[in-house]
N, C-alpha and C. Protein backbone atom coordinates (compact mmCIF):
# COMPACT_ATOMS: atom_id res chain seq x y z
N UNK A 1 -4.60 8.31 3.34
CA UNK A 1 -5.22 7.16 2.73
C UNK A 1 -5.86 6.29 3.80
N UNK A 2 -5.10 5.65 4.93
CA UNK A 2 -5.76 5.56 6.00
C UNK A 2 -7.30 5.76 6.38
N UNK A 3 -7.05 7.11 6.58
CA UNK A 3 -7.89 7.57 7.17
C UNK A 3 -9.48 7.70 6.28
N UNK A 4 -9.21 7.96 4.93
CA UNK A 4 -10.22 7.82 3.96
C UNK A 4 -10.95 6.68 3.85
N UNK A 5 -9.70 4.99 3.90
CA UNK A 5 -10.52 3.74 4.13
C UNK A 5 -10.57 3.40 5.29
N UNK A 6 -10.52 4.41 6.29
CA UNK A 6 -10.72 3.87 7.85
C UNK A 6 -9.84 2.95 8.52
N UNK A 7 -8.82 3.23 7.97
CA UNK A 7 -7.88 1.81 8.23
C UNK A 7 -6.54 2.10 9.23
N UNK A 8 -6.37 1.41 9.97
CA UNK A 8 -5.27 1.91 10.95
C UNK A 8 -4.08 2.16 10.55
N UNK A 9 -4.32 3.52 10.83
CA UNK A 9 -2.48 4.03 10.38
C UNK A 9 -1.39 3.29 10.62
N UNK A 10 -1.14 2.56 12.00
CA UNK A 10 0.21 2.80 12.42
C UNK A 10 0.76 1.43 11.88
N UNK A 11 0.17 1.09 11.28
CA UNK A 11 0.82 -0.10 9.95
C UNK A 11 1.37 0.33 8.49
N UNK A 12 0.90 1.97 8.23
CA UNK A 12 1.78 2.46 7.27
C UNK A 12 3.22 3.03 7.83
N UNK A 13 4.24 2.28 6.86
CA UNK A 13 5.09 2.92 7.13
C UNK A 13 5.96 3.61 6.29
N UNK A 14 6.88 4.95 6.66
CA UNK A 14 7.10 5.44 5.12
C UNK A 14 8.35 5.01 4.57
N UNK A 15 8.77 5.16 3.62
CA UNK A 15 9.92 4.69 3.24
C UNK A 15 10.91 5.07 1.91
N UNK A 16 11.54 4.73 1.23
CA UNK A 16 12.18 5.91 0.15
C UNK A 16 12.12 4.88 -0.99
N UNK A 17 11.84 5.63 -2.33
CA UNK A 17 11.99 4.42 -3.31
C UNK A 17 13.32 3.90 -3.88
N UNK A 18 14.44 4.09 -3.11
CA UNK A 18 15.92 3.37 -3.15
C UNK A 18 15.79 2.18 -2.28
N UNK A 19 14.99 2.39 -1.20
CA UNK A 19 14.74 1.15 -0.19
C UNK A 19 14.00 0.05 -0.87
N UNK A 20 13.32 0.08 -1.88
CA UNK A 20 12.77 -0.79 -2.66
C UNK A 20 12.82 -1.92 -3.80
N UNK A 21 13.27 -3.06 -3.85
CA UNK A 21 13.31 -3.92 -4.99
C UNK A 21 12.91 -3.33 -6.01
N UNK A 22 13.00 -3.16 -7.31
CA UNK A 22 12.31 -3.00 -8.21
C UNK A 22 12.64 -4.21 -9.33
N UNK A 23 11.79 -4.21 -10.49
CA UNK A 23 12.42 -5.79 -11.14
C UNK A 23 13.40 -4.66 -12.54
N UNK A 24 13.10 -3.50 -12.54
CA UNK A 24 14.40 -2.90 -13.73
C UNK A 24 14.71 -1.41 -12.81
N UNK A 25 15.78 -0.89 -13.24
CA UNK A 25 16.63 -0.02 -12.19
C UNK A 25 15.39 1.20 -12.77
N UNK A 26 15.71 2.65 -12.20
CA UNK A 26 14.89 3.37 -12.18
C UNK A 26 15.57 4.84 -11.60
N UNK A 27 15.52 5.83 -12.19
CA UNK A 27 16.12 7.35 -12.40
C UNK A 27 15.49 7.69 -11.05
N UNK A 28 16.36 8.26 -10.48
CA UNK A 28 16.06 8.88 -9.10
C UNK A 28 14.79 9.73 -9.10
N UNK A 29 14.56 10.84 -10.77
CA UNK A 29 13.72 11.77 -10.63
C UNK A 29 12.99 11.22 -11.95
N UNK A 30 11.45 10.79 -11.12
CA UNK A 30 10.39 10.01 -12.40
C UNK A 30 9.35 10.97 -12.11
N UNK A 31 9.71 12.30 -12.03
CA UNK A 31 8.48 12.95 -11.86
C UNK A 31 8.06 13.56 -12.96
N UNK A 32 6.98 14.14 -12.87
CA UNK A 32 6.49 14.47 -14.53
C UNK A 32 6.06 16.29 -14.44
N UNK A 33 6.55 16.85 -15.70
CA UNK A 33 5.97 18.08 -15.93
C UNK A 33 4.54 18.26 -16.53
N UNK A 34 3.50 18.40 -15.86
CA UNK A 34 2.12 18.60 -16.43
C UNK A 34 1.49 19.99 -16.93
N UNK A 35 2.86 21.16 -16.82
CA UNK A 35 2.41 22.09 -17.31
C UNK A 35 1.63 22.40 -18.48
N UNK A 36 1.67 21.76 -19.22
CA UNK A 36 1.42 22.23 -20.53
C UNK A 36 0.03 21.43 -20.63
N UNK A 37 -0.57 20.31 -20.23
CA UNK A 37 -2.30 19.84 -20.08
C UNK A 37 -2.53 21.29 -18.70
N UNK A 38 -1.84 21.42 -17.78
CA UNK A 38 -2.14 22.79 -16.70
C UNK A 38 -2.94 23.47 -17.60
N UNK A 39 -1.89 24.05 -18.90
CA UNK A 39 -2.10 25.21 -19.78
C UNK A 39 -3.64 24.65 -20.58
N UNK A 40 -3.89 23.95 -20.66
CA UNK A 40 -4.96 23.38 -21.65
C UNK A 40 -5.81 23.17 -20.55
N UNK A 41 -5.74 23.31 -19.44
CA UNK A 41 -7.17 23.35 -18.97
C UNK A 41 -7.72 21.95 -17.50
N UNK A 42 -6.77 21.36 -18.08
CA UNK A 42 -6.68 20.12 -16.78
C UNK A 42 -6.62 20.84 -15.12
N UNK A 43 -7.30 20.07 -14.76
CA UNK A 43 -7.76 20.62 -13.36
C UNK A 43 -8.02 19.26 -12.46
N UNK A 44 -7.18 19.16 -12.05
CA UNK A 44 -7.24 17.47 -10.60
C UNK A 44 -8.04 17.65 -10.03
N UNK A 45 -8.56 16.73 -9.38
CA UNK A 45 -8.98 16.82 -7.99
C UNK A 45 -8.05 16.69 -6.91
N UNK A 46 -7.99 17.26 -6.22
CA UNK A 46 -6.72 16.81 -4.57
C UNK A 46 -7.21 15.34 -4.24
N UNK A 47 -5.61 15.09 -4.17
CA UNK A 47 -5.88 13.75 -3.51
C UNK A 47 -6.60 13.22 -2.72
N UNK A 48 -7.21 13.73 -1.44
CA UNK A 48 -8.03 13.52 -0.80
C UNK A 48 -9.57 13.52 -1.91
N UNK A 49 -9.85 14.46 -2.62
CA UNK A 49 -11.00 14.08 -3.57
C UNK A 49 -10.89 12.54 -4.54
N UNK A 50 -9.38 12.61 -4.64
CA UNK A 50 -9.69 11.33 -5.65
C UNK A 50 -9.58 10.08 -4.75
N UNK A 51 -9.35 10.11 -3.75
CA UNK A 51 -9.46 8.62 -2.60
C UNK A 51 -10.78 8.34 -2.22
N UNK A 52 -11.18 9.61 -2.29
CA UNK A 52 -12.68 9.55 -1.75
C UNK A 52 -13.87 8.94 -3.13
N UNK A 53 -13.50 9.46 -4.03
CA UNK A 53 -14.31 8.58 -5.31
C UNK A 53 -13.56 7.11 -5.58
N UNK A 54 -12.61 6.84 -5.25
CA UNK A 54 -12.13 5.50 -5.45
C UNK A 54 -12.87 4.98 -4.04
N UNK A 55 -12.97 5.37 -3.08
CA UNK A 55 -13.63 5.01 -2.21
C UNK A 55 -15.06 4.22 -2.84
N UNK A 56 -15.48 5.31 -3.03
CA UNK A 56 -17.18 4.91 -3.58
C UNK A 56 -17.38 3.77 -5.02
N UNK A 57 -16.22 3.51 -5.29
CA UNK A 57 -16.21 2.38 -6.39
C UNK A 57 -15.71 1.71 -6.03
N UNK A 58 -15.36 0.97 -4.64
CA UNK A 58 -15.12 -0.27 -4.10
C UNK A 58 -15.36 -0.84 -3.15
């Protein structure tokens, strides 16, 4: 991400989402199964593609 808005890395830092305040508690695993839009045809762009068009709209 950095590097897409040109912005100096060594101010990101990484960290875990237990290390984080949140304002309501939150399930260790919030990840999502997208198989089934997969199956229908959905196709992402890689992250690096979608930083780069958010790029160009701001």
């Amino acid at each position: 991400m950095a590097g897409v808005f040109q912005l100096p890395g060594d101010r990101i830092q990484p960290c875990l989402q237990q290390d984080i305040t949140m304002p309501a508690p939150r399930p260790a695993d919030v990840s999502l199964d997208s198989s089934q839009a997969f199956s229908l045809g959905y196709q992402p762009l890689s992250l690096q593609e979608e930083l780069e068009q958010l790029k160009g709209r701001i």
